[in-house]
N, C-alpha and C. Protein backbone atom coordinates (compact mmCIF):
# COMPACT_ATOMS: atom_id res chain seq x y z
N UNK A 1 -46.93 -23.05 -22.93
CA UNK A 1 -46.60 -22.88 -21.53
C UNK A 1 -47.76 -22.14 -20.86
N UNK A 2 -48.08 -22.27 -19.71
CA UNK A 2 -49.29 -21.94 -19.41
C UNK A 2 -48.81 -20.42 -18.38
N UNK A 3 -49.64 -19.96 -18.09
CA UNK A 3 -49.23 -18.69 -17.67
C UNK A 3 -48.67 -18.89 -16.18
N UNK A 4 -49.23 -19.43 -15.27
CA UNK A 4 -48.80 -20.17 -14.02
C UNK A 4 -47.00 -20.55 -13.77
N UNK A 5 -47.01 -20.76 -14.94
CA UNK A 5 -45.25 -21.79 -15.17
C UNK A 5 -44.45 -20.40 -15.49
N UNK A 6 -45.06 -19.49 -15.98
CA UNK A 6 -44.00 -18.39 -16.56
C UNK A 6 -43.66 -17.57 -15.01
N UNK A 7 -44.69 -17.64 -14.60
CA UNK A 7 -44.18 -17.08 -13.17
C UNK A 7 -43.37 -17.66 -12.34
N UNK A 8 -43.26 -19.03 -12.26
CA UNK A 8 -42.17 -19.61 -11.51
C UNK A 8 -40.84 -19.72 -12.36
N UNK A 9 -40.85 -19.86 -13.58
CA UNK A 9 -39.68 -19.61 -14.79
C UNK A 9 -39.03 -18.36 -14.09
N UNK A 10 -39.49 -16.91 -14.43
CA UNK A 10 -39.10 -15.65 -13.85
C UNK A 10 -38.78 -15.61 -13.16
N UNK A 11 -39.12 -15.95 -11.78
CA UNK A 11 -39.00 -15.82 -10.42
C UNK A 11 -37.01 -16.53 -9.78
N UNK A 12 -37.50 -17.73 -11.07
CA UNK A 12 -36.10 -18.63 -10.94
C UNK A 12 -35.12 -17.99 -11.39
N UNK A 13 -35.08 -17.88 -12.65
CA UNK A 13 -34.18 -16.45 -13.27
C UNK A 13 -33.54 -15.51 -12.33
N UNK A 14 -34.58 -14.85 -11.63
CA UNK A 14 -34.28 -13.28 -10.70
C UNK A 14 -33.50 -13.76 -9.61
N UNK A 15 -34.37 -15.55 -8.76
CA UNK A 15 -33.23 -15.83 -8.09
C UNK A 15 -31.97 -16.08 -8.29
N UNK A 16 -31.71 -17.00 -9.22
CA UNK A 16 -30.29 -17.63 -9.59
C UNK A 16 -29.51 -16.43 -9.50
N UNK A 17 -29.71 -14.72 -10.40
CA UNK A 17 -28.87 -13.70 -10.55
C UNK A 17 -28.80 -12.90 -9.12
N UNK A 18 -29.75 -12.99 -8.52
CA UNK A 18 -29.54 -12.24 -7.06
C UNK A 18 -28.06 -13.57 -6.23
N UNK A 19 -28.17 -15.03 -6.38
CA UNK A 19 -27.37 -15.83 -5.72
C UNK A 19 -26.39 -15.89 -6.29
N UNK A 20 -26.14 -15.36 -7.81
CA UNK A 20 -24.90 -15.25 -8.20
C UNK A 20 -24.33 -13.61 -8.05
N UNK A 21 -25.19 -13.01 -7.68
CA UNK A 21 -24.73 -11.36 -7.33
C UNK A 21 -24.32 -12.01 -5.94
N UNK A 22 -24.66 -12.20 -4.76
CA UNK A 22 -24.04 -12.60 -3.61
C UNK A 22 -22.29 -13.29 -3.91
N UNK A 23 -22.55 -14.26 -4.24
CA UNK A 23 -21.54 -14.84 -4.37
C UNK A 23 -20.25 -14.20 -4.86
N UNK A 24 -20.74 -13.44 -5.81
CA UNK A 24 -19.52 -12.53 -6.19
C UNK A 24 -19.34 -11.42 -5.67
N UNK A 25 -19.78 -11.21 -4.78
CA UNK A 25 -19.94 -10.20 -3.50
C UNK A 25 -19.02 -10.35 -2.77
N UNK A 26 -19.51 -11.89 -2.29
CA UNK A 26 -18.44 -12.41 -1.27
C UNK A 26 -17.51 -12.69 -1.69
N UNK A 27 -17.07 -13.10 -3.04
CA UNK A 27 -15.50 -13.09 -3.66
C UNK A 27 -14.87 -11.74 -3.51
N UNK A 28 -15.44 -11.31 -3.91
CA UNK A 28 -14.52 -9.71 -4.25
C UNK A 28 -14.16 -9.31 -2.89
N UNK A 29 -15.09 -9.52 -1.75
CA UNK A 29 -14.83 -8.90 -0.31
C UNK A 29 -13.48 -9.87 0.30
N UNK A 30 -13.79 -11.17 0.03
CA UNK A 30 -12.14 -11.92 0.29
C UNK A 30 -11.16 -11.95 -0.55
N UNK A 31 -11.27 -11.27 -1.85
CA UNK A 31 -9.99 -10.78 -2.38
C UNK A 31 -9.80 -9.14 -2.11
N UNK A 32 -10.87 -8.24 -1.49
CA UNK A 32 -9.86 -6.95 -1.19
C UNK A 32 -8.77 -7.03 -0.36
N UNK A 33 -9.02 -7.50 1.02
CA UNK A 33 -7.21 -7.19 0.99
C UNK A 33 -6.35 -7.60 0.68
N UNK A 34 -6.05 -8.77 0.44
CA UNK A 34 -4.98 -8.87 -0.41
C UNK A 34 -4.80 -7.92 -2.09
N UNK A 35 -5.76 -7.53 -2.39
CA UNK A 35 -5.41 -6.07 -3.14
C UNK A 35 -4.87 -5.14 -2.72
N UNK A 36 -5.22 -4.73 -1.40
CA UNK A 36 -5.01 -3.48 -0.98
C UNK A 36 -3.57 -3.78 -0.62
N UNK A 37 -2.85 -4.98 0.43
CA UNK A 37 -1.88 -5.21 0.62
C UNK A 37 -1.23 -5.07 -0.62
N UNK A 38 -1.25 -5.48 -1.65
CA UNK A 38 -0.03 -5.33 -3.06
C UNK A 38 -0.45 -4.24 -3.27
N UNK A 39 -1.35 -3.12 -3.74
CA UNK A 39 -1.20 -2.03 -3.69
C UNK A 39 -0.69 -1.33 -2.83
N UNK A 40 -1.01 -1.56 -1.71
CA UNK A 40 -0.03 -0.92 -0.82
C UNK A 40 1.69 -0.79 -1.00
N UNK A 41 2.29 -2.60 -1.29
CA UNK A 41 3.05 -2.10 -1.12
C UNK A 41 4.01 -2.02 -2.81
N UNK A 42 3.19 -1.61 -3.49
CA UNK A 42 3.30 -1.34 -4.86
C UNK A 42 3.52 0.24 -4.88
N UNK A 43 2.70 0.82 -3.58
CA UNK A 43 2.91 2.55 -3.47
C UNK A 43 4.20 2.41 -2.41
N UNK A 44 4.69 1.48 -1.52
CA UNK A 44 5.84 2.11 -0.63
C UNK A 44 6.92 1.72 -1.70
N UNK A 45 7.42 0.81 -2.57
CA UNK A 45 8.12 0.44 -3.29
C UNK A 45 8.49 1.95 -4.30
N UNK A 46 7.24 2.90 -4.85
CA UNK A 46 7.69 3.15 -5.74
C UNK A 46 7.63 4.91 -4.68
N UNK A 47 7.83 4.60 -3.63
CA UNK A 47 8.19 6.12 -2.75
C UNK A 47 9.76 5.66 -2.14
N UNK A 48 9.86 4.71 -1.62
CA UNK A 48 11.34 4.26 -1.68
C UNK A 48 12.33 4.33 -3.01
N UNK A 49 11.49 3.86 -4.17
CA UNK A 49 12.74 4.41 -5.26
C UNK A 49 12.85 5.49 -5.71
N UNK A 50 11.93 6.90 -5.36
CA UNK A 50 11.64 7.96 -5.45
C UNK A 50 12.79 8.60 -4.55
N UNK A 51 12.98 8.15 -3.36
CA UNK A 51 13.81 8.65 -2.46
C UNK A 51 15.23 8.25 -2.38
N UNK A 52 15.48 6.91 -3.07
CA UNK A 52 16.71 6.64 -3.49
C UNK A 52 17.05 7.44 -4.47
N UNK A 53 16.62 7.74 -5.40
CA UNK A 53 17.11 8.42 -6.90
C UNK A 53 17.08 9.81 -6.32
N UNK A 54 16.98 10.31 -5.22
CA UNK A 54 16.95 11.60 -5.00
C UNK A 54 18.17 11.46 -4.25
N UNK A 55 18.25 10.72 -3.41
CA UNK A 55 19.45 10.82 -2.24
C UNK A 55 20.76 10.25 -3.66
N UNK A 56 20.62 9.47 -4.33
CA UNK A 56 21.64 9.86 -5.41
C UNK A 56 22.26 10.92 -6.26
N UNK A 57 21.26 11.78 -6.15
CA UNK A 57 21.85 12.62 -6.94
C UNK A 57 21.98 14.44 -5.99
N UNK A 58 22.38 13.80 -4.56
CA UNK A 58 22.74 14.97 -4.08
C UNK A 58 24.05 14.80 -3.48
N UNK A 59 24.42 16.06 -3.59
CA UNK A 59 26.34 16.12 -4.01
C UNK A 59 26.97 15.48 -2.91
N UNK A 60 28.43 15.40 -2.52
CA UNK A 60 28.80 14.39 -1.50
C UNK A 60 28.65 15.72 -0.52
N UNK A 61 29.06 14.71 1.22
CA UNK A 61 28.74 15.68 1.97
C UNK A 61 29.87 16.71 2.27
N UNK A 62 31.17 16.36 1.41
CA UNK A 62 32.46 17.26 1.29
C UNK A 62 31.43 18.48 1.00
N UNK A 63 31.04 18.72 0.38
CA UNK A 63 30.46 20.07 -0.61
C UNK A 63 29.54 21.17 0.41
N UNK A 64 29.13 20.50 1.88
CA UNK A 64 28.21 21.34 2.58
C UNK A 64 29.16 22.33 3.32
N UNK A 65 30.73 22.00 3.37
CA UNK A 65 31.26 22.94 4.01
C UNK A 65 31.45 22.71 5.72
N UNK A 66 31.10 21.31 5.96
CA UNK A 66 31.40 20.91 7.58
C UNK A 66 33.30 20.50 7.43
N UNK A 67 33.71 20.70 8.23
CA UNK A 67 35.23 20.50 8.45
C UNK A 67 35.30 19.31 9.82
N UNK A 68 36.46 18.64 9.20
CA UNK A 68 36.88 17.82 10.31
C UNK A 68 36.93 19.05 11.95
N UNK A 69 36.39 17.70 12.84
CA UNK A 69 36.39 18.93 14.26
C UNK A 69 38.11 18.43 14.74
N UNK A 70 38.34 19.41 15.32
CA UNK A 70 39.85 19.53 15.75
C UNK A 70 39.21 18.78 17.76
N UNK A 71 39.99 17.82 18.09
CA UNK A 71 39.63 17.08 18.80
C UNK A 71 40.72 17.92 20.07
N UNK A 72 40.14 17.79 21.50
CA UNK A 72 40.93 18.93 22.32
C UNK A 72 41.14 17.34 23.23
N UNK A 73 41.40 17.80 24.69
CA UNK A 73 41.29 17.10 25.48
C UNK A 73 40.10 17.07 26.33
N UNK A 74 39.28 18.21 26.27
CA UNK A 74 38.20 18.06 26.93
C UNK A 74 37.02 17.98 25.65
N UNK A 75 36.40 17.09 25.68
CA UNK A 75 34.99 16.78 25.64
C UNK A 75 33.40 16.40 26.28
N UNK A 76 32.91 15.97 25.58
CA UNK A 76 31.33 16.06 25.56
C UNK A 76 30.33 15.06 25.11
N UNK A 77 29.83 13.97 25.83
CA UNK A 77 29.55 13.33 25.77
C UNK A 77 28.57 13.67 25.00
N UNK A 78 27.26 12.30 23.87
CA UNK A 78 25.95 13.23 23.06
C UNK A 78 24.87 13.42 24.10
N UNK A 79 25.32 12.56 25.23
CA UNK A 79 23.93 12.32 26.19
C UNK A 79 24.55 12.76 27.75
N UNK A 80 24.04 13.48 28.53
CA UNK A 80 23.97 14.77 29.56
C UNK A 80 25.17 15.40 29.02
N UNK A 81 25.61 15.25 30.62
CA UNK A 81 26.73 16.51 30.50
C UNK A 81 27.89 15.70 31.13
N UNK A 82 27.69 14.51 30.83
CA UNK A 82 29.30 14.04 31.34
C UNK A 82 30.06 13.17 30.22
């Protein structure tokens, strides 16, 4: 092989791996979000069952000590004052 040819050999090499570094560049950049979306909601999934298993295991609301309200004739609307 003559010395001339080894330089265009090389040169071909360095390109092909720089056009296959692109390419998988651009793959990975059109599969992040849809990563990030399932990670995402791979983290609200497992903060929702975090918060279910908690709201299960707190006592009923008999136990806080609120009593039925004794109902009069005058009341109170939740919104102003009529």
């Amino acid at each position: 092989m003559r010395p001339s040819e080894l330089m265009t050999q090389a040169s071909g090499r360095v390109a092909a791996r720089g056009i296959d570094f692109e390419a998988e560049l651009a793959r990975r950049a059109r599969r992040a979000p849809a990563t990030a979306i399932r990670a995402g909601r791979r983290r609200i999934d497992t903060i929702h069952q975090a918060a279910s298993d908690r709201a299960r295991r707190l006592p009923p609301v008999s136990e806080f000590g609120r009593r039925a309200r004794t109902h009069s004739w005058v009341t109170r609307s939740g919104i102003g004052l009529g």
